[in-house]
Protein backbone atom coordinates (compact mmCIF):
# COMPACT_ATOMS: atom_id res chain seq x y z
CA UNK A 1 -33.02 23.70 43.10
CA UNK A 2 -34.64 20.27 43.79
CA UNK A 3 -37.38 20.78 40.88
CA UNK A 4 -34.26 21.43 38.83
CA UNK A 5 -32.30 18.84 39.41
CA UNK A 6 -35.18 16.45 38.60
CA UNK A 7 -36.09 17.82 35.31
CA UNK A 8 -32.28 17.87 34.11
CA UNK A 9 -32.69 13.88 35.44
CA UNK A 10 -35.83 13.53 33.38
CA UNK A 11 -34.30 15.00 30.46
CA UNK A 12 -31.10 13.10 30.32
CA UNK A 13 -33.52 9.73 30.49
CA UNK A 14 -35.15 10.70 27.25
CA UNK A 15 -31.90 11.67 25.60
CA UNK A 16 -30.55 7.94 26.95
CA UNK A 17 -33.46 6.17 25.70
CA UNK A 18 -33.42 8.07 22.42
CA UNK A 19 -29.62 6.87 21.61
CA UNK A 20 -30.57 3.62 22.74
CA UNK A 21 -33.71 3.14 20.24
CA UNK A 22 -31.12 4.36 17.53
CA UNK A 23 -28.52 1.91 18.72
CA UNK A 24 -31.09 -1.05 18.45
CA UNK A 25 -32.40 0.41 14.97
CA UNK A 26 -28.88 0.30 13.83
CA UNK A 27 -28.57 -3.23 15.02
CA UNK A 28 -31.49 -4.16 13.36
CA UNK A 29 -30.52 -2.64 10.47
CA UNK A 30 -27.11 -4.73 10.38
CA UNK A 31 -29.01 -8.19 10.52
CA UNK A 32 -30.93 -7.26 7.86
CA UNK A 33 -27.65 -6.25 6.00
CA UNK A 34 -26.25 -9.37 6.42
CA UNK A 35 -29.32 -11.32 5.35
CA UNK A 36 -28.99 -9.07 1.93
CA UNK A 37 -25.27 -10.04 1.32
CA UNK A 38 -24.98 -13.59 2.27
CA UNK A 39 -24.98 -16.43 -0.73
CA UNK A 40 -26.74 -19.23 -1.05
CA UNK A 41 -29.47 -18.80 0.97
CA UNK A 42 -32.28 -21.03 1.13
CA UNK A 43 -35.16 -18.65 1.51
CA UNK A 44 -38.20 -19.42 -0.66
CA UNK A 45 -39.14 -15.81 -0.62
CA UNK A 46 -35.92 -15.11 -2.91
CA UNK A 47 -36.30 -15.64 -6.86
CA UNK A 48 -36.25 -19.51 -7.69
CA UNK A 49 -34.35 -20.31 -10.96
CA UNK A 50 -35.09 -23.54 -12.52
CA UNK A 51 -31.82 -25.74 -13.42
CA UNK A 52 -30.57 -25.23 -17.16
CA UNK A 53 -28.21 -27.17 -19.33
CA UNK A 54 -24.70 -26.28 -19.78
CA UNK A 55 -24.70 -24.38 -23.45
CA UNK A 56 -21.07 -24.34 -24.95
CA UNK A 57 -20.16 -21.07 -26.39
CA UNK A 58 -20.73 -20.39 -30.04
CA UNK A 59 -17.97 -19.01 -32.14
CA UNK A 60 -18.96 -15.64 -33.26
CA UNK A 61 -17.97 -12.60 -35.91
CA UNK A 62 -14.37 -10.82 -34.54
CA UNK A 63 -13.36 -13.84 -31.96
CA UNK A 64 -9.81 -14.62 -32.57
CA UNK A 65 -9.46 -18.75 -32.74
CA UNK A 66 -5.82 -20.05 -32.27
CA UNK A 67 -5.52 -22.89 -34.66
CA UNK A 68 -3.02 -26.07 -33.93
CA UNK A 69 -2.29 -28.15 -36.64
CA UNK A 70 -0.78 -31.60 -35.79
CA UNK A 71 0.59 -33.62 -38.08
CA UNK A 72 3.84 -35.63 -38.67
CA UNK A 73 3.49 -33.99 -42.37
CA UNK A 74 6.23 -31.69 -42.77
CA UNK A 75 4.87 -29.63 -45.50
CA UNK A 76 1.66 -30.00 -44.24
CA UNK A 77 2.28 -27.67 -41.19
CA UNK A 78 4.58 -25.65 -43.39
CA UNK A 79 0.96 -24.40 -44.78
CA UNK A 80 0.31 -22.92 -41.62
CA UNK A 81 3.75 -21.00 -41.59
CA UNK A 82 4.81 -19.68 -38.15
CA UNK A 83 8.65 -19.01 -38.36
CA UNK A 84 8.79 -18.46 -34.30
CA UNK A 85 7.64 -22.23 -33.96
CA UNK A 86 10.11 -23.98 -33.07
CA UNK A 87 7.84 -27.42 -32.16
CA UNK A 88 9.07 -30.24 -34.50
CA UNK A 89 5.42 -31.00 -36.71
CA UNK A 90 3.48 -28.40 -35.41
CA UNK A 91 2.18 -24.56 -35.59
CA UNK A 92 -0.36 -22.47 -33.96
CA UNK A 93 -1.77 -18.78 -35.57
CA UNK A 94 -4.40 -17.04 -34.87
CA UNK A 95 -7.27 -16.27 -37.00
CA UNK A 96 -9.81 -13.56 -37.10
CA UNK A 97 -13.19 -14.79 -37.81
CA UNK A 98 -14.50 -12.18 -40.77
CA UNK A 99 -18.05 -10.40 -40.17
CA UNK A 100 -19.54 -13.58 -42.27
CA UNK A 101 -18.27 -15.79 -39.77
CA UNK A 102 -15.77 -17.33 -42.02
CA UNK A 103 -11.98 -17.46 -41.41
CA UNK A 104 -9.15 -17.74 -44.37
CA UNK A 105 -6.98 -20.89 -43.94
CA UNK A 106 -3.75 -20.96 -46.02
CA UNK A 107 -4.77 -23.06 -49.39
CA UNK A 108 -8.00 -23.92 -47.71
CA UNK A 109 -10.01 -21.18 -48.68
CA UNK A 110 -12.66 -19.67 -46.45
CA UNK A 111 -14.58 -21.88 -43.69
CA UNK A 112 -17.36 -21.18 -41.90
CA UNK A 113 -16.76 -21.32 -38.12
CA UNK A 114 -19.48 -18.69 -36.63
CA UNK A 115 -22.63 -20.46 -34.87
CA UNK A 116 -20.06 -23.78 -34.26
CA UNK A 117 -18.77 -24.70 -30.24
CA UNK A 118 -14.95 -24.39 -30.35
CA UNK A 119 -14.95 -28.50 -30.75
CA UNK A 120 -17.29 -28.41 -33.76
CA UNK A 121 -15.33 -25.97 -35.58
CA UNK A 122 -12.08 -28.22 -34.57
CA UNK A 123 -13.84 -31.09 -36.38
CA UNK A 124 -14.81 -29.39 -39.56
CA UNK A 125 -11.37 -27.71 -39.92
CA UNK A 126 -10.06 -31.10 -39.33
CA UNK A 127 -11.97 -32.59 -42.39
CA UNK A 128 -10.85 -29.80 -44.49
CA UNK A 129 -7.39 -30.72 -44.14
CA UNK A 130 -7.27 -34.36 -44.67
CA UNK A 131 -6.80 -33.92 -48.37
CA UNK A 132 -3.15 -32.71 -47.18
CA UNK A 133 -2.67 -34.52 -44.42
CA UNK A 134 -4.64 -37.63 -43.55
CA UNK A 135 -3.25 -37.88 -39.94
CA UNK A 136 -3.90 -33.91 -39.27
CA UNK A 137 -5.59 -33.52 -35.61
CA UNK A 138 -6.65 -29.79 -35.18
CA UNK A 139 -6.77 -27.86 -31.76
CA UNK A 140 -8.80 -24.87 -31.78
CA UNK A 141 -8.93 -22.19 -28.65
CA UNK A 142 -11.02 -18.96 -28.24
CA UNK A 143 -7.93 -16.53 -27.85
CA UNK A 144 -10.15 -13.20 -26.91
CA UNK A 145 -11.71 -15.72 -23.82
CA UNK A 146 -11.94 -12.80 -21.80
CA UNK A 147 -15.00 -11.76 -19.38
CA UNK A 148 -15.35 -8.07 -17.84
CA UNK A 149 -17.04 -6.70 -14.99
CA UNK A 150 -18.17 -3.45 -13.98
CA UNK A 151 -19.61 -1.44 -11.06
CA UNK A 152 -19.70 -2.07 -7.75
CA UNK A 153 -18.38 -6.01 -8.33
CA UNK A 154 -14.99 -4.79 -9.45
CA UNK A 155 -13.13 -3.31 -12.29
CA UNK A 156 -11.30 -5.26 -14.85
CA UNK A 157 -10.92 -7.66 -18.12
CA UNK A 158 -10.11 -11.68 -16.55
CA UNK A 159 -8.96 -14.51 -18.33
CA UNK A 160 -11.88 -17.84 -18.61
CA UNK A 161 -9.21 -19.74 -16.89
CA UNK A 162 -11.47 -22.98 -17.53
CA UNK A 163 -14.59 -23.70 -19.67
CA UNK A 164 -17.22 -23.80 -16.60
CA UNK A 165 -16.21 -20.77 -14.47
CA UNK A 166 -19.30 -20.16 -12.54
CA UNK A 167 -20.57 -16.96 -11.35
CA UNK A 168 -19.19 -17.20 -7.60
CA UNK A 169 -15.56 -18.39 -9.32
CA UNK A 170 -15.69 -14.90 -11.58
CA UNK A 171 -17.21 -12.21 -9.10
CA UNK A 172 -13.52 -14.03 -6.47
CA UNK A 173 -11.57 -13.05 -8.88
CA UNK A 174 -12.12 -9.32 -8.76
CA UNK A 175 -12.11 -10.00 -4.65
CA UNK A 176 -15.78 -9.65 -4.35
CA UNK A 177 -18.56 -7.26 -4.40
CA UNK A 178 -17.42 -4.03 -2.78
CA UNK A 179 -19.62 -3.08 0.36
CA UNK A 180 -22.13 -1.31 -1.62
CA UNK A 181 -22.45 -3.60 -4.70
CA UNK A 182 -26.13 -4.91 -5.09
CA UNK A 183 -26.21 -8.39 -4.49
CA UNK A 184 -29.62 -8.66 -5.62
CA UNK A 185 -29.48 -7.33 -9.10
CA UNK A 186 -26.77 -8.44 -10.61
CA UNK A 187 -26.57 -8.55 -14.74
CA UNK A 188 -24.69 -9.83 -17.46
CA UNK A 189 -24.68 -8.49 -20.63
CA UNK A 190 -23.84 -11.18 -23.09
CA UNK A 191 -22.77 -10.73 -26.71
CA UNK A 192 -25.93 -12.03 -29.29
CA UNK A 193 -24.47 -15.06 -31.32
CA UNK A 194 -26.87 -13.95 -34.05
CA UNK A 195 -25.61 -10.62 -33.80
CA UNK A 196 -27.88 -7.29 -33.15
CA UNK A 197 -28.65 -6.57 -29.79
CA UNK A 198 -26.53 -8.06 -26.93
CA UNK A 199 -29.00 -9.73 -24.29
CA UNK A 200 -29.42 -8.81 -20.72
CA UNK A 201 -30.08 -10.84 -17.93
CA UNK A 202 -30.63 -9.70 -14.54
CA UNK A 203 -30.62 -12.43 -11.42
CA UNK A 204 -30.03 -12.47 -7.43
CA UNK A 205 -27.19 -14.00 -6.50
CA UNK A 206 -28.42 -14.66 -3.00
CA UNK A 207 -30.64 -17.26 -3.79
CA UNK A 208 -29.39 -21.05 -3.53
CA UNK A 209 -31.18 -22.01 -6.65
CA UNK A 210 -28.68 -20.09 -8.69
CA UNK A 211 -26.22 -22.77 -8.80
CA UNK A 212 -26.97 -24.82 -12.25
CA UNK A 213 -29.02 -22.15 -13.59
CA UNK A 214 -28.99 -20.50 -17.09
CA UNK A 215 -26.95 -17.91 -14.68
CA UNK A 216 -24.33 -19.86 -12.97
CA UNK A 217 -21.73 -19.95 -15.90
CA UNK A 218 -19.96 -17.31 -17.22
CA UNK A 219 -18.86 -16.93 -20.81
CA UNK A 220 -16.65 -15.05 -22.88
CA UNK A 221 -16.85 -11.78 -24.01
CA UNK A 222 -19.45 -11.66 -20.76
CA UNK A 223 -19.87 -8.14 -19.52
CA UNK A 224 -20.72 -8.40 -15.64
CA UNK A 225 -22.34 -5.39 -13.96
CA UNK A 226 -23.10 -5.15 -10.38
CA UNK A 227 -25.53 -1.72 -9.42
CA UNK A 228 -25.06 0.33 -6.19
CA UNK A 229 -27.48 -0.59 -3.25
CA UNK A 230 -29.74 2.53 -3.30
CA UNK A 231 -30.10 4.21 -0.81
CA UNK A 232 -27.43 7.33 0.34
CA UNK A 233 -27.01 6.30 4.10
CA UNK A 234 -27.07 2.84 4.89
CA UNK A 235 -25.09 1.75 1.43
CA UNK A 236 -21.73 2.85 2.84
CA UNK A 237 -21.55 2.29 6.43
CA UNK A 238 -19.40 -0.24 8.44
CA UNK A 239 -22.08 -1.36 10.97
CA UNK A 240 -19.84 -2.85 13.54
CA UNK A 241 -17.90 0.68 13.51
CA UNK A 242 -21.33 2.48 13.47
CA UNK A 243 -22.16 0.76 16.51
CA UNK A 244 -19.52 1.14 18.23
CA UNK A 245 -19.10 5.02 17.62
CA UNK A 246 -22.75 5.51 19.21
CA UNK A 247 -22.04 3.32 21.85
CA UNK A 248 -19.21 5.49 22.48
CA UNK A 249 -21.35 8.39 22.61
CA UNK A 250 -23.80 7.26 24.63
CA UNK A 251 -21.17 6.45 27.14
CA UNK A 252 -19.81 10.05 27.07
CA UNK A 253 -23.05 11.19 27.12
CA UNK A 254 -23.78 9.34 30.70
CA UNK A 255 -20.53 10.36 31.81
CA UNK A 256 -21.56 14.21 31.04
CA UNK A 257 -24.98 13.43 32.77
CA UNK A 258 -23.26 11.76 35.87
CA UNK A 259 -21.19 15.01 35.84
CA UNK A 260 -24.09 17.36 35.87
CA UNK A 261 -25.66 14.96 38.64
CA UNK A 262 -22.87 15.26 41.04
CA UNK A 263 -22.87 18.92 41.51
């Protein structure tokens, strides 16, 4: 009965220190988690982007451009005839920019916008309609300024609510990666301005030297796609829930142990 009782002891010491290398494993496993979703990090072992100028978007085939013409020129803005105006000396439409990257003004014929920033085409449309109205001022906007993203970083068209959104300021606005988005391949899919193929680029948004790099801004028409982490086990688990479930068990199990001891 003696021998007995000390192998059942034995035993339940290997099952403790089994659950107890899983338990630190798991721990482990959490830190390292953490180091794979946290920003900014200043680890030279992450991918090192080199800084890159800001480049304005470039007006392309199907963007719709909303067109202000100002001007104290009554029958100058008449050209532009919006009846639901109702601003004294001015109008706004919007204007689909044709597969040749021209749009049709009213009495201005065709101009070509695509390849132009939104201020350079508000300059040459501008020069185009001095001959009717020598104080016109022209305000151009990008109406489809839309970005999307995908995957595991959300789900959903947003508004460019300023010209320099960064990265950071477009993944908030979806509230985030989800708990299994991939934080270290991360791609946009961005609209060719020559047309053809749209380009890809793939960066980690981890690394500190993202900020000011040809990543950091987004743009319209951007398509943002965040991956899945691989991996079928560790992707989806709340670690501090994990933990605490096998700490749990472990202390049921000593209580089953202590149980077995004590008769």
């Amino acid at each position: 009965m003696e021998h007995s009782s000390l192998m059942f002891t034995c035993n339940n010491h290997k099952i403790i220190n089994y659950l107890a290398v899983i338990v630190l494993l798991l721990a482990a496993n959490s830190c390292i988690t953490n180091k794979s979703n946290t920003y900014l990090q200043e680890d030279l072992k992450l991918p090192q982007y080199e800084k890159a100028e800001y480049s304005y978007y470039k007006i392309q085939p199907n963007d719709e451009l909303i067109i202000r013409l100002i001007s104290v020129n009554e029958e100058a803005t008449a050209i532009f005839n919006i009846s639901n105006s109702e601003s004294s000396g001015s109008n706004s439409y919007n204007y689909r920019v044709y597969d040749d990257g021209t749009i049709d003004l009213p009495f201005v014929s065709q101009i070509n916008v695509a390849g132009l920033t939104i201020r350079e085409a508000a300059k040459q449309i501008e020069a185009r309609l001095k001959d009717f109205a020598p104080d016109a001022m022209v305000k151009v906007a990008l109406a489809n300024d839309n970005f999307y993203i995908v995957g595991e970083g959300g789900r959903g068209a947003y508004q460019l609510y300023k010209e320099k959104l960064n990265i950071f300021q477009a993944i908030s606005l979806s509230g985030d990666f989800f708990k299994n988005g991939d934080r270290k391949h991360v791609r946009i899919i961005r609209p060719n301005p020559e047309g053809g193929k749209p380009f890809i680029k793939e960066f980690d948004m981890r690394t500190v030297s993202i900020i000011g790099s040809e990543f950091y801004y987004v743009q319209p028409n951007d398509v943002i796609y965040v991956s899945s982490i691989k991996g079928d086990f560790f992707k989806v688990q709340d670690y501090s829930s994990t933990l605490g479930t096998f700490s749990t068990s472990i202390g049921f199990l000593v209580s089953v142990i202590n149980l077995g001891l004590s008769f």
